[in-house]
Structures are given as structure tokens and as C-alpha cells.
PDB file of N, CA and C in Angstrom:
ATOM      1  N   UNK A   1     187.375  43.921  -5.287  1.00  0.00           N
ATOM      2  CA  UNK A   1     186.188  44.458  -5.920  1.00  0.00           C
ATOM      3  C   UNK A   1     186.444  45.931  -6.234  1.00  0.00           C
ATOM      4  N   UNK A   2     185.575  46.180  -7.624  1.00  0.00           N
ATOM      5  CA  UNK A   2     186.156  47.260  -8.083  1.00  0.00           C
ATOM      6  C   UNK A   2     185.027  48.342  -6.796  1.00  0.00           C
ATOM      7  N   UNK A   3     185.530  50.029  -7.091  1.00  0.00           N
ATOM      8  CA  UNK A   3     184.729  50.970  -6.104  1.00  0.00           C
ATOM      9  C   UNK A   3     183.383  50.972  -6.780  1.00  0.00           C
ATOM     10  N   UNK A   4     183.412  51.538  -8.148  1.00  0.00           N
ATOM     11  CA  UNK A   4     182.334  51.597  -8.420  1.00  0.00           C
ATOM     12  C   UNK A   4     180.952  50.127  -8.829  1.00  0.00           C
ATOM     13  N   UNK A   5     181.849  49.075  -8.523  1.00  0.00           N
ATOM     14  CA  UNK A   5     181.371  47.776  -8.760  1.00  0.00           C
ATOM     15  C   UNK A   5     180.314  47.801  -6.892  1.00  0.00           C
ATOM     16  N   UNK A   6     181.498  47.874  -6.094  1.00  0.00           N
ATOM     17  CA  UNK A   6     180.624  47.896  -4.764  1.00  0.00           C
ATOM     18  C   UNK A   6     179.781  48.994  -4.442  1.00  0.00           C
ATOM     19  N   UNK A   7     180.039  50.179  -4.925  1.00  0.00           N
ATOM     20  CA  UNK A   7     179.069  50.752  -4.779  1.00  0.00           C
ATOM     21  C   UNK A   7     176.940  50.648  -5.247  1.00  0.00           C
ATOM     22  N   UNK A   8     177.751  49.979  -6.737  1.00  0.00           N
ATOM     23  CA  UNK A   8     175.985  49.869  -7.162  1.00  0.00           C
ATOM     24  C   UNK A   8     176.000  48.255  -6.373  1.00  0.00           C
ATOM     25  N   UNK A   9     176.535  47.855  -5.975  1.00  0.00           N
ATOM     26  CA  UNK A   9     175.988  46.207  -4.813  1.00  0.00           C
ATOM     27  C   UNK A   9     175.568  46.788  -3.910  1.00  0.00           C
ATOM     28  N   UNK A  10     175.943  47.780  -3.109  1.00  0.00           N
ATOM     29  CA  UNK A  10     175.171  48.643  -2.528  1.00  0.00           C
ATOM     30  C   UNK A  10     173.959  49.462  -2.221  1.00  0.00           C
ATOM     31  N   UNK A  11     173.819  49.449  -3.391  1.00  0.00           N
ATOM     32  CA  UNK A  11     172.577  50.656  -3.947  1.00  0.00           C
ATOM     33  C   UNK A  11     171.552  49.603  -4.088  1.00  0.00           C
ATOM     34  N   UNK A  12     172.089  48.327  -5.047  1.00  0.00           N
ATOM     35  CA  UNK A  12     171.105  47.301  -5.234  1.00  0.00           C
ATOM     36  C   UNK A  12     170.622  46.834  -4.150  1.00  0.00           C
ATOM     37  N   UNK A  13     171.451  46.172  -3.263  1.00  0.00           N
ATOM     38  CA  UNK A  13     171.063  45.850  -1.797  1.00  0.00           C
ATOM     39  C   UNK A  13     170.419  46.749  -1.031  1.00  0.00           C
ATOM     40  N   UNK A  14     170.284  47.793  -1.251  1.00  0.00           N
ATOM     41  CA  UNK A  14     169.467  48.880  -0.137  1.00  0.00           C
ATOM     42  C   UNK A  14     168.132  48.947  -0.937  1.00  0.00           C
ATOM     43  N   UNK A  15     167.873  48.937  -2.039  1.00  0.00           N
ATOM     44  CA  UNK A  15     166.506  48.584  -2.767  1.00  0.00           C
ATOM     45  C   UNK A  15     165.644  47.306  -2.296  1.00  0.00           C
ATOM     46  N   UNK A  16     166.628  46.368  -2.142  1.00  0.00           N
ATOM     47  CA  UNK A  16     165.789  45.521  -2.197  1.00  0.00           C
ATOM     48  C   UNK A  16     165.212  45.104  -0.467  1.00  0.00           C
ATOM     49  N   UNK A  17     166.261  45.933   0.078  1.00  0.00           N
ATOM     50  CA  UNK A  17     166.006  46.028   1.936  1.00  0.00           C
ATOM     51  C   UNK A  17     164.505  46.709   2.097  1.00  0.00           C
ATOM     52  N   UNK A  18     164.909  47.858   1.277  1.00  0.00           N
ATOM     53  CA  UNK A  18     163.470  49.159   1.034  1.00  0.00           C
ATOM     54  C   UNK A  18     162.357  48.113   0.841  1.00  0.00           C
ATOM     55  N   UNK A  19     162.313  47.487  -0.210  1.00  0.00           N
ATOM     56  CA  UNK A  19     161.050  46.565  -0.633  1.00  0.00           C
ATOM     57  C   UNK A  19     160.599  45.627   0.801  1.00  0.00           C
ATOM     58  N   UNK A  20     161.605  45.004   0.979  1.00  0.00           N
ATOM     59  CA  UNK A  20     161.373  44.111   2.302  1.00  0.00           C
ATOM     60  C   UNK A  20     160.669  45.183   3.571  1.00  0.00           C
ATOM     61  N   UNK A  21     161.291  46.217   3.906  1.00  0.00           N
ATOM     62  CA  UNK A  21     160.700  46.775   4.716  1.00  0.00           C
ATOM     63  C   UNK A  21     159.345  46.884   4.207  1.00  0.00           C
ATOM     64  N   UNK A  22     158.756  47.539   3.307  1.00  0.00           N
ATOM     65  CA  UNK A  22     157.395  47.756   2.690  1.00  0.00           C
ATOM     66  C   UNK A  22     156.761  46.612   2.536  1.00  0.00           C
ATOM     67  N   UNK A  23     157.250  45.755   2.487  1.00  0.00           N
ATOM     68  CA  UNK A  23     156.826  44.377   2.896  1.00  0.00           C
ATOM     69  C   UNK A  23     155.997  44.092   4.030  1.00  0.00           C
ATOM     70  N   UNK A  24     156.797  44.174   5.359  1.00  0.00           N
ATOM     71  CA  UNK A  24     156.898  44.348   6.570  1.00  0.00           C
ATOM     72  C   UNK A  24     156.045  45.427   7.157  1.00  0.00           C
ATOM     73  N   UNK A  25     155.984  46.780   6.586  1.00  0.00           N
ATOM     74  CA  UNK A  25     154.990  47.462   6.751  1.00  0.00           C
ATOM     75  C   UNK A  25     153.130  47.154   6.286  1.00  0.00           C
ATOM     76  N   UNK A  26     153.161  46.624   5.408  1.00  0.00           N
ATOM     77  CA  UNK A  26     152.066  46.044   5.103  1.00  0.00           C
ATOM     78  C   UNK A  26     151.513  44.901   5.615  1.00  0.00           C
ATOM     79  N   UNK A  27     152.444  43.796   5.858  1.00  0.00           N
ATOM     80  CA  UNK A  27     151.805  42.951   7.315  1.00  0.00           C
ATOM     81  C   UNK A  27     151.653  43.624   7.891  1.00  0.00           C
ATOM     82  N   UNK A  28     151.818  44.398   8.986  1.00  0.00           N
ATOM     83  CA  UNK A  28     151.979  45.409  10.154  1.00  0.00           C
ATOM     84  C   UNK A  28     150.252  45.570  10.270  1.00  0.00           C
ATOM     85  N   UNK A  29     149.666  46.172   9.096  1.00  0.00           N
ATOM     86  CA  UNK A  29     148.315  46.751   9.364  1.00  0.00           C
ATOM     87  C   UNK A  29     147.668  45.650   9.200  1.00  0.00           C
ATOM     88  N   UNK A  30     147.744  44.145   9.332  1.00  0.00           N
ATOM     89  CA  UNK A  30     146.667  43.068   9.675  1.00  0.00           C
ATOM     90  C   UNK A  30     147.307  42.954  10.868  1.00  0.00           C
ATOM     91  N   UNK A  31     148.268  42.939  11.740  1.00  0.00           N
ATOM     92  CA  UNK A  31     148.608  41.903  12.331  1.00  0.00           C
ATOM     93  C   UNK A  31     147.985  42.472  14.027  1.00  0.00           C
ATOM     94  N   UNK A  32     148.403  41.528  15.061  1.00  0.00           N
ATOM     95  CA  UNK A  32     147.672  42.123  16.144  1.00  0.00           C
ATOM     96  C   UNK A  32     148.935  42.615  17.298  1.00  0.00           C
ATOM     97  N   UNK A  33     148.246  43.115  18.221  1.00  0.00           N
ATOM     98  CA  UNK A  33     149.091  44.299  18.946  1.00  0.00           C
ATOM     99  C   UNK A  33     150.665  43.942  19.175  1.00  0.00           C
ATOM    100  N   UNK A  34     150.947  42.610  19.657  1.00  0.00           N
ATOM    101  CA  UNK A  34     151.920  42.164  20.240  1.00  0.00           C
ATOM    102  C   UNK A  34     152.780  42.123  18.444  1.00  0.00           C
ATOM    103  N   UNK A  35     152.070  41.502  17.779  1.00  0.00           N
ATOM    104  CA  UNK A  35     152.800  41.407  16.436  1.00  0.00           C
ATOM    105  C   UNK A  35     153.119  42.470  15.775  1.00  0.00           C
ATOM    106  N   UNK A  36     152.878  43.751  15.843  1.00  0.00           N
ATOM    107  CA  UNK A  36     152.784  45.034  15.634  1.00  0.00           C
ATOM    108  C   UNK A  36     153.936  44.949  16.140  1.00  0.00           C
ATOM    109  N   UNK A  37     153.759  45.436  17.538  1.00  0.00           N
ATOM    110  CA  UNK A  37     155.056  45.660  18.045  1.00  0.00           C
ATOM    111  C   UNK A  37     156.487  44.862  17.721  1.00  0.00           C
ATOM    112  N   UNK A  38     156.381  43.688  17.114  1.00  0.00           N
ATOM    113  CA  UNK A  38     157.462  43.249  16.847  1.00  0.00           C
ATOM    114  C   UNK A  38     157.889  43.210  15.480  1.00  0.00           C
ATOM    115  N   UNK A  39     156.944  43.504  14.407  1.00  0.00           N
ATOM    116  CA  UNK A  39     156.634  44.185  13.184  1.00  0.00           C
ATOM    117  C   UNK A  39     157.737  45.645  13.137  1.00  0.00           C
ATOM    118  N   UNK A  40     156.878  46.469  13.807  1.00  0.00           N
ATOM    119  CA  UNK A  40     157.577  47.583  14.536  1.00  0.00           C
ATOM    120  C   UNK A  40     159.314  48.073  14.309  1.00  0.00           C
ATOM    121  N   UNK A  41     159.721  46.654  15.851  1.00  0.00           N
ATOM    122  CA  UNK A  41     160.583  46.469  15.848  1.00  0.00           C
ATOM    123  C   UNK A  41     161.691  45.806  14.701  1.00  0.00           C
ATOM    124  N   UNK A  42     161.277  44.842  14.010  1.00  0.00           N
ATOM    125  CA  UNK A  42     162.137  44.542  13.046  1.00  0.00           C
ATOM    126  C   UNK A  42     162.074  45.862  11.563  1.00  0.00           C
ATOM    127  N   UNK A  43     161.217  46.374  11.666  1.00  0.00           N
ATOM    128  CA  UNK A  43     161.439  47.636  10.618  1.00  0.00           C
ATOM    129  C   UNK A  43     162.616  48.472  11.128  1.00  0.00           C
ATOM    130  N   UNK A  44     162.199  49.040  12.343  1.00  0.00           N
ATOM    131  CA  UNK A  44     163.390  49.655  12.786  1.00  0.00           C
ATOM    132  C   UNK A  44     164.532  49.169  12.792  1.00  0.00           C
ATOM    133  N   UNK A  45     164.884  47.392  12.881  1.00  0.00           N
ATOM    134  CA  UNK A  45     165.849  47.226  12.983  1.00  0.00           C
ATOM    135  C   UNK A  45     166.857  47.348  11.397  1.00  0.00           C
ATOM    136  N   UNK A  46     165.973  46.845  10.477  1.00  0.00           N
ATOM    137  CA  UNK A  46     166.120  46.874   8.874  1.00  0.00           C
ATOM    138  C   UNK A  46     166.081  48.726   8.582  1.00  0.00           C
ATOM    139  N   UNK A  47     165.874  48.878   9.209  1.00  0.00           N
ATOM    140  CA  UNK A  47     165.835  50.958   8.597  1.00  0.00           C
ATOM    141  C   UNK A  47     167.058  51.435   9.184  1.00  0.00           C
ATOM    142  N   UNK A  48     167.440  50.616  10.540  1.00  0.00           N
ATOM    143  CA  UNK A  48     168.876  51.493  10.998  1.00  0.00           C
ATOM    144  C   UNK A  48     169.716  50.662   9.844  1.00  0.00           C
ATOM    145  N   UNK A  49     170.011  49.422   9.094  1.00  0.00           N
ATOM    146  CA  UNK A  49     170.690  48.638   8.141  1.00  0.00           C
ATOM    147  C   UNK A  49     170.477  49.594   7.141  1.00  0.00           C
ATOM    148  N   UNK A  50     169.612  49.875   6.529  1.00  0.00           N
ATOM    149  CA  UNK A  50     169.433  51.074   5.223  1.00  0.00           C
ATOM    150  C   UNK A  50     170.702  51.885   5.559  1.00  0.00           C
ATOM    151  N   UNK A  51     170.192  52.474   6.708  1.00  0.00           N
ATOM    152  CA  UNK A  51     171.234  54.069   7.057  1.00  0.00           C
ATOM    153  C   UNK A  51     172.453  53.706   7.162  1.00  0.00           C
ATOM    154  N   UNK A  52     172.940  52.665   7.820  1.00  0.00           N
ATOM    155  CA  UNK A  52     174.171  52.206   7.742  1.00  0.00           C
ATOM    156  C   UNK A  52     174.699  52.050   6.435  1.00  0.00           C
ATOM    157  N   UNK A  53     174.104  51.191   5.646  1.00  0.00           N
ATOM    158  CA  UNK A  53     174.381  51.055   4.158  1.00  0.00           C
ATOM    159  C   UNK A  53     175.007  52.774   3.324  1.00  0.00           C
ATOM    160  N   UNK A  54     173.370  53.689   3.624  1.00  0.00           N
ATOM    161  CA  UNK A  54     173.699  54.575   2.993  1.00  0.00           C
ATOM    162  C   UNK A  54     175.059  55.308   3.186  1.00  0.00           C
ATOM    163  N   UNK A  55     175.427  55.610   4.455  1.00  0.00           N
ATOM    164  CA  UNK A  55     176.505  56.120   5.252  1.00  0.00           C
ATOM    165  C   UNK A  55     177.808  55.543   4.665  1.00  0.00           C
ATOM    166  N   UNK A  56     177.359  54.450   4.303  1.00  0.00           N
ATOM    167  CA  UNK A  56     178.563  53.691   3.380  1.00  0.00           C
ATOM    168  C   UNK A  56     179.189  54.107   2.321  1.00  0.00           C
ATOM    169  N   UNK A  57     177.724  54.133   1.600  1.00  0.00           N
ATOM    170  CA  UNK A  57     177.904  53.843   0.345  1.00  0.00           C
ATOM    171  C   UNK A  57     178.291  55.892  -0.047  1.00  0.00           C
ATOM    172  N   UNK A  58     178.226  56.413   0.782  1.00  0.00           N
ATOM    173  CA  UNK A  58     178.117  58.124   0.687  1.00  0.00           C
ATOM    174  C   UNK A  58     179.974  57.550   1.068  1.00  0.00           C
ATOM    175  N   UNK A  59     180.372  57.457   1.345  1.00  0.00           N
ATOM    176  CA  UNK A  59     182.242  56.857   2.174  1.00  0.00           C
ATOM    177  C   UNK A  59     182.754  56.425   0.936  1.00  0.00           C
ATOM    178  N   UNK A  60     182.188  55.332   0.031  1.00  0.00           N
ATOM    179  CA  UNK A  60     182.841  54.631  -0.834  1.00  0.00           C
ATOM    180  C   UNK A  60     182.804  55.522  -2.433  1.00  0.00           C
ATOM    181  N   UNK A  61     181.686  56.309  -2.529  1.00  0.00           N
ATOM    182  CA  UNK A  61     181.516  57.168  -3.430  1.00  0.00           C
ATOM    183  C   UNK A  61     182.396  58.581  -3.310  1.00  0.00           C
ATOM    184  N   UNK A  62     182.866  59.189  -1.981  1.00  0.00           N
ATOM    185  CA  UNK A  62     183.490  59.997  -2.168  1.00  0.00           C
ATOM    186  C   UNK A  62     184.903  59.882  -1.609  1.00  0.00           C
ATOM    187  N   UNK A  63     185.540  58.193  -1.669  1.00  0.00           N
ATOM    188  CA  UNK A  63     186.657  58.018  -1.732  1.00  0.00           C
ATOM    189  C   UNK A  63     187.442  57.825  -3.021  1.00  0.00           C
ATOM    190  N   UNK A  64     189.115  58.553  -3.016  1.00  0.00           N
ATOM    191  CA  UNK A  64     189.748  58.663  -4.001  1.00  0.00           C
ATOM    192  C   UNK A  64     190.218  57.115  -3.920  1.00  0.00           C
ATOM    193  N   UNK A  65     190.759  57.068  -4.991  1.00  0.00           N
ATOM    194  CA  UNK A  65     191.643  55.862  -5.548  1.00  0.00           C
ATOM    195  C   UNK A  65     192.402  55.080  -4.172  1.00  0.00           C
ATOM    196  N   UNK A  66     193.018  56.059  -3.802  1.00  0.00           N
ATOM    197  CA  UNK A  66     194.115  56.236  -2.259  1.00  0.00           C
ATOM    198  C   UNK A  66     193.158  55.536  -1.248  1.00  0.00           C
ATOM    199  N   UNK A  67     192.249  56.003  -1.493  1.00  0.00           N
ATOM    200  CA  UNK A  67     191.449  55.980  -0.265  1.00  0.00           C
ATOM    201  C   UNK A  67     190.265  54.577  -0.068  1.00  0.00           C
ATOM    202  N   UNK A  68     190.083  54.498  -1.165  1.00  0.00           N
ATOM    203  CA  UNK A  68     189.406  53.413  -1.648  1.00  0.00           C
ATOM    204  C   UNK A  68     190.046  52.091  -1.096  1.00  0.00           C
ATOM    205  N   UNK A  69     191.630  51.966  -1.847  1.00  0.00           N
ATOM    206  CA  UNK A  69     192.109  50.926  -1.871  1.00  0.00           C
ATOM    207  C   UNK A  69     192.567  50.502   0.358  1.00  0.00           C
ATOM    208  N   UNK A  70     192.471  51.777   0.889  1.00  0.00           N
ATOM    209  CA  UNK A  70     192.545  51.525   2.549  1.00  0.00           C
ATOM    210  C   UNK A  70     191.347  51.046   2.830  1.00  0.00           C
ATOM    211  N   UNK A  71     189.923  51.586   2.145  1.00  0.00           N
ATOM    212  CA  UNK A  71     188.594  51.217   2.818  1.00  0.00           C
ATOM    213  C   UNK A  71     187.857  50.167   2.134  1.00  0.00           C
ATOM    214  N   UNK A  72     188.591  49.977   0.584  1.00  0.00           N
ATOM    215  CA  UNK A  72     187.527  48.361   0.328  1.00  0.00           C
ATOM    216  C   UNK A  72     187.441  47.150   1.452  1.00  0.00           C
ATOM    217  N   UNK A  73     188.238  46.974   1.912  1.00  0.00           N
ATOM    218  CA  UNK A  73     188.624  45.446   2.543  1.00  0.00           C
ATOM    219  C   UNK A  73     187.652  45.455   3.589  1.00  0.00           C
ATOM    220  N   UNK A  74     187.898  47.158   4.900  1.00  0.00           N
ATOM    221  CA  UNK A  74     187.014  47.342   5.974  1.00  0.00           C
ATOM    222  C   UNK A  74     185.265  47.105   5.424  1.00  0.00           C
ATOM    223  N   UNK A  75     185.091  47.939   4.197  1.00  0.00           N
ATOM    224  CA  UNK A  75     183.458  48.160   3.737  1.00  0.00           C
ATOM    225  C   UNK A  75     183.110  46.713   3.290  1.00  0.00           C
ATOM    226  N   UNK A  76     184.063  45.682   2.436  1.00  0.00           N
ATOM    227  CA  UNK A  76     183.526  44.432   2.099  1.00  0.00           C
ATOM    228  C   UNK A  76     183.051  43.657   3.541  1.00  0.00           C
ATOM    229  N   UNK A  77     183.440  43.756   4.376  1.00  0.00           N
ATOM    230  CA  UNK A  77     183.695  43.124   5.894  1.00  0.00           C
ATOM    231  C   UNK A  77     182.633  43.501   6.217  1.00  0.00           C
ATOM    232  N   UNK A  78     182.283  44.732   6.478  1.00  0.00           N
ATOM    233  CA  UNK A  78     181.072  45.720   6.991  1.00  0.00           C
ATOM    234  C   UNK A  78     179.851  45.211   6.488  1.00  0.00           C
ATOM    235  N   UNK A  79     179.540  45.220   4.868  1.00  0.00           N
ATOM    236  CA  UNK A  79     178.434  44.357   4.405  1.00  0.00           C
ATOM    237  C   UNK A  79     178.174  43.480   4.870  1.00  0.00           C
ATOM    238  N   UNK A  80     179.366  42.578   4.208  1.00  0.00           N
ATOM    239  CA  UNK A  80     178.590  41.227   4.527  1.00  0.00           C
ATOM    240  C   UNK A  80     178.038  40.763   6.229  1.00  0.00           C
ATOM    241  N   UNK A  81     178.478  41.513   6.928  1.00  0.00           N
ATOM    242  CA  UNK A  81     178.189  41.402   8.223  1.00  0.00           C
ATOM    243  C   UNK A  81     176.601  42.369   8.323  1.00  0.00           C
ATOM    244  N   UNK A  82     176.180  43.496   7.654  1.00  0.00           N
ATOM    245  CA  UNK A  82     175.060  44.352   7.869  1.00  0.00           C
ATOM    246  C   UNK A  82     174.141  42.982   7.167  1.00  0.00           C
ATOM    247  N   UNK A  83     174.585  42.189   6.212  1.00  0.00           N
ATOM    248  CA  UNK A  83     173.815  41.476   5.571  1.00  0.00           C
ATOM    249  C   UNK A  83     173.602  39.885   5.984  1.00  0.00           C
ATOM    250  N   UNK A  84     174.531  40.141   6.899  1.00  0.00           N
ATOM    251  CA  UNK A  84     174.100  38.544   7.959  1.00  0.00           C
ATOM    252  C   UNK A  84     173.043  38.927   8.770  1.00  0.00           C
ATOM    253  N   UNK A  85     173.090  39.785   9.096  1.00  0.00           N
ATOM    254  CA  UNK A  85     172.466  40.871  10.635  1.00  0.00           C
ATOM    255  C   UNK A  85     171.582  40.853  10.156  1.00  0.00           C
ATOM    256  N   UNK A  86     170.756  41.087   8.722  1.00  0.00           N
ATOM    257  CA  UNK A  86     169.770  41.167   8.145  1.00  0.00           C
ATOM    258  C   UNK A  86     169.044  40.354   8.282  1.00  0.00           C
ATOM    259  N   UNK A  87     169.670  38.919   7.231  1.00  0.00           N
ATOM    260  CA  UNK A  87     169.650  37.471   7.104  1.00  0.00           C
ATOM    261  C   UNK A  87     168.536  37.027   8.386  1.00  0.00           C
ATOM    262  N   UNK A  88     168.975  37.404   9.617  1.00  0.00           N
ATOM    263  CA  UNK A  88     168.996  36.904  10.894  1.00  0.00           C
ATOM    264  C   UNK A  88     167.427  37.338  11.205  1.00  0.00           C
ATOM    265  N   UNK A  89     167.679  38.444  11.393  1.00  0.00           N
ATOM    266  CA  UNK A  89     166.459  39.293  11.409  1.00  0.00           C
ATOM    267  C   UNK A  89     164.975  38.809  11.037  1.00  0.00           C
ATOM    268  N   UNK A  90     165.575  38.526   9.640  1.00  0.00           N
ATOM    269  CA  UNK A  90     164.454  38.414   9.068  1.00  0.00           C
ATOM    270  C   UNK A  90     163.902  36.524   9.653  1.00  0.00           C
ATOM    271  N   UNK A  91     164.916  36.071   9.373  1.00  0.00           N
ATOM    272  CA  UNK A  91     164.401  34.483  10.500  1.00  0.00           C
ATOM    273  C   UNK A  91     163.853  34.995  11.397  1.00  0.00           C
ATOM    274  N   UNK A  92     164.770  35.641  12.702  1.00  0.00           N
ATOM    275  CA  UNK A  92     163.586  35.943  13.927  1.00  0.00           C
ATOM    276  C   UNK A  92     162.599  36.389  13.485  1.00  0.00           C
ATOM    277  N   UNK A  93     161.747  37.402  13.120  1.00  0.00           N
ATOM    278  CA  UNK A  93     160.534  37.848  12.772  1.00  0.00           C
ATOM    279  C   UNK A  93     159.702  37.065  12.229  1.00  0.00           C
ATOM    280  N   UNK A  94     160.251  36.503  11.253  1.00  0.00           N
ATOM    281  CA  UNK A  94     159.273  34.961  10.788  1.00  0.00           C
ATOM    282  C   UNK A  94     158.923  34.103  11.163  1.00  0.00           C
ATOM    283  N   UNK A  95     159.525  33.891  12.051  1.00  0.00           N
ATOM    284  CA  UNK A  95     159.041  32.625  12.775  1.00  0.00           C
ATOM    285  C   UNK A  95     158.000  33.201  13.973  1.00  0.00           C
ATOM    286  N   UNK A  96     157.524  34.905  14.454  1.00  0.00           N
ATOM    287  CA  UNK A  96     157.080  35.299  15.489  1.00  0.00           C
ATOM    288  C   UNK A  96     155.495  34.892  14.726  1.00  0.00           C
TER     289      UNK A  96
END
């Protein structure tokens, strides 16, 4: 995958995390205490995934050519794993 190809998969994917969280925040204010709290908790868990992403995607944007071609393989790996972790997430919470 090209750098600048993974980078906007990146950018796209952290948009659409953003939405989901705001999602998640807006149940939040019907739901009741215990669900809150686990509301709560899965935001936080999806907001540390944002930062991770971003942290990334700040790595893949200010790698050279050189540098790129050492860190695509690690960052493709890295996603798709922040995006299983996600995946997951979002089952547990749904089903609470």
C-alpha cells in the first residue's frame, strides 16, 4: 500500500470512529447509571483508538520514502489490529 494511500485510510477511519463515538455520546444522556458508566467506558476505550490512530498517522505522514518502506508492513499490522479491537468493542457494548 501506497504512504499516501494509507494515510487518507487513516484519516477516513478516524472520522468515522469520531461519528461512532458521538454516537455513543448521545445514547449516554438517555441511558441509566450503570449504562452510563459503561457508555463511559467504551468512549474512552474508542478515544484512546482515535489517539493511537492519530499518532500513526502523524509517523506515516512524516516518514521519508526510506522510512516508509521499514514502517508500512509494522502500521498495516497495527490497524488492522486497532480495528479488530474496535470491531470488538463495539459488540461488547451492544449487547450491554
Amino acid at each position: 500500500m501506497m504512504q499516501f494511500d494509507f494515510a487518507r485510510q487513516l484519516e477516513s477511519q478516524m472520522r468515522v470512529w469520531e461519528a461512532q463515538i458521538r454516537e455513543y455520546q448521545a445514547q449516554m444522556q438517555n441511558a441509566g447509571t450503570q449504562a452510563r458508566a459503561d457508555y463511559e467506558k467504551a468512549v474512552a476505550d474508542m478515544q484512546g483508538n482515535i489517539d493511537n490512530a492519530k499518532d500513526m498517522l502523524g509517523k506515516v505522514q512524516e516518514a521519508n520514502e526510506s522510512a516508509w518502506n521499514d514502517l508500512s508492513t509494522a502500521s498495516l499490522k497495527a490497524f488492522e489490529q486497532m480495528q479488530q479491537g474496535w470491531a470488538e468493542a463495539l459488540t461488547r457494548y451492544k449487547k450491554d
